[in-house]
Protein backbone atom coordinates (compact mmCIF):
# COMPACT_ATOMS: atom_id res chain seq x y z
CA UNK A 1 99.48 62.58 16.01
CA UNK A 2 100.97 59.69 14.51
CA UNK A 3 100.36 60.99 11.07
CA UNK A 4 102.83 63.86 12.36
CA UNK A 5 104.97 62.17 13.99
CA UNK A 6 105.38 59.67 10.47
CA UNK A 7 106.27 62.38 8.57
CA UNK A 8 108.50 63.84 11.18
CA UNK A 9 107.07 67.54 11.35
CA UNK A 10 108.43 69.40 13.94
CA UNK A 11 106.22 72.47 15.32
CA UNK A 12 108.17 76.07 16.51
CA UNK A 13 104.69 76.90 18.25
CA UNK A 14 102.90 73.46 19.03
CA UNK A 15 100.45 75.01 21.33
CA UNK A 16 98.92 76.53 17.92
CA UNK A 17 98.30 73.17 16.48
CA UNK A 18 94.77 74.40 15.54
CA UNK A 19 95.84 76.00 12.85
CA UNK A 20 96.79 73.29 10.60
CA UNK A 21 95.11 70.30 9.18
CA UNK A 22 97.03 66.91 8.47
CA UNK A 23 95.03 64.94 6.00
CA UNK A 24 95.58 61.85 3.60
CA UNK A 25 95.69 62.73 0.27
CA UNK A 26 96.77 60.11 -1.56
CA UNK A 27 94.82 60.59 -4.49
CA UNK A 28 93.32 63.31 -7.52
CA UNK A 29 89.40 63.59 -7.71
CA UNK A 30 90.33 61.76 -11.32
CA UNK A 31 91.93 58.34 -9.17
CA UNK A 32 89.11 58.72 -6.22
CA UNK A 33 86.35 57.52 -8.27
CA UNK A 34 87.93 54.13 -8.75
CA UNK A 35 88.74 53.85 -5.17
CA UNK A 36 86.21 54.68 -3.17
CA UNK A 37 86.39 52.90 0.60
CA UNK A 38 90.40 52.38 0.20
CA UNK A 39 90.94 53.80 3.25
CA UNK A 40 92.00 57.10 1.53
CA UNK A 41 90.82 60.50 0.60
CA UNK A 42 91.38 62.72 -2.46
CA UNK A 43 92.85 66.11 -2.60
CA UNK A 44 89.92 67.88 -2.61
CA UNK A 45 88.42 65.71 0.26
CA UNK A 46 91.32 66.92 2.29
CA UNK A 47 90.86 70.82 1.33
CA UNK A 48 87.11 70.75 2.10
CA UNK A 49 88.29 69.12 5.21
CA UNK A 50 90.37 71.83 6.20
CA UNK A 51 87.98 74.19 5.55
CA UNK A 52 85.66 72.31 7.74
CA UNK A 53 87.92 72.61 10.50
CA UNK A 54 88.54 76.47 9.77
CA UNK A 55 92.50 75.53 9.59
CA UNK A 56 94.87 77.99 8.48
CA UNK A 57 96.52 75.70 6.57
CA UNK A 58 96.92 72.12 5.15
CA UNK A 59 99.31 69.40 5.45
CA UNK A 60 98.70 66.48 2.92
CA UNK A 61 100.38 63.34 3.84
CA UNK A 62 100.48 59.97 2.75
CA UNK A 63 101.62 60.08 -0.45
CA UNK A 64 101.52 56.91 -2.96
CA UNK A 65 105.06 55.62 -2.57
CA UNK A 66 104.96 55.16 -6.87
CA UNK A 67 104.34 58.31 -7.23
CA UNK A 68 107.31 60.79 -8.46
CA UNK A 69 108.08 64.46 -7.32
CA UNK A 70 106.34 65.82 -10.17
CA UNK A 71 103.46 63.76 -9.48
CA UNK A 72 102.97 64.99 -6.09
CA UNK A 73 103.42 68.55 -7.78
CA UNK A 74 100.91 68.51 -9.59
CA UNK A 75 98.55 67.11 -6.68
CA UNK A 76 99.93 69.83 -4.49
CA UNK A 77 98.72 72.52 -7.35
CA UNK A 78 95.40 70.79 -7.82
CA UNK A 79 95.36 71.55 -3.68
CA UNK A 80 96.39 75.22 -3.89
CA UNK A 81 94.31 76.06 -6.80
CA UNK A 82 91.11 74.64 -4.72
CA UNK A 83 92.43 76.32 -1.32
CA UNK A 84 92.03 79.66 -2.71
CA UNK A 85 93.48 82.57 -1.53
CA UNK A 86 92.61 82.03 1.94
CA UNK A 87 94.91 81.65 4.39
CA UNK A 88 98.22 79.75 3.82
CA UNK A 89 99.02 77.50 0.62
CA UNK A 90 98.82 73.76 1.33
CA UNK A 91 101.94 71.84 1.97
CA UNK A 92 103.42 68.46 1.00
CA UNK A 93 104.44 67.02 4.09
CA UNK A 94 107.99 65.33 3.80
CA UNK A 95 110.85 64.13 6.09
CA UNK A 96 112.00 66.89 8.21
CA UNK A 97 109.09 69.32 7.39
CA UNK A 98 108.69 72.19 9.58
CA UNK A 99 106.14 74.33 10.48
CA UNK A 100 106.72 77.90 11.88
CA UNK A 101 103.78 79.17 13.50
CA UNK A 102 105.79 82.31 14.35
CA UNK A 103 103.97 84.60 12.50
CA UNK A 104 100.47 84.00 13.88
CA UNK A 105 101.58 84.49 17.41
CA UNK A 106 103.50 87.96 16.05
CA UNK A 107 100.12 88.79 14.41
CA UNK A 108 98.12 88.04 17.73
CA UNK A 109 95.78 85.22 16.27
């Protein structure tokens, strides 16, 4: 949980944590090549992860501190356009994030 807990998400529902995937995603598929055994993963890395895990939705985290708010834009679009229509749209996590799980538990899942 510390990955959570650094990017200060607070859960309405945390018994449902299931239903989202945290994941590094520091880099594109593009910057992975060059970087393979950093320590991180690339976007999709973290998407087929979450599919993997049959979460609802994603989380990416841990964010390049050089990189600007468009930069992490356009990783969050590479991420959505991969996710598909399935399920939620990935996230950015940030300070203060929160995540409403709300509507599952109204939907009975």
């Amino acid at each position: 949980m510390s990955c959570l807990t650094r990017s200060r998400l607070r859960f309405q529902q945390p018994r449902q944590l299931n239903h989202i995937a945290s994941h590094d995603s520091q880099y594109s598929e593009d910057e992975y090549r060059d970087r393979v055994g950093w320590g991180h993963s690339s976007v999709d890395q973290a998407v087929g992860f979450a599919r993997i895990a049959k979460a609802r939705r994603l989380v990416m985290f841990h964010h390049d501190p050089n990189r600007r708010d468009e930069d992490l834009e356009l990783l969050l679009t590479q991420a959505v356009d991969v996710w598909g229509d399935e399920g939620e749209p990935p996230l950015l996590a940030h300070e203060g994030l929160e995540v409403d799980f709300s509507r599952d538990e109204k939907r009975g899942q």
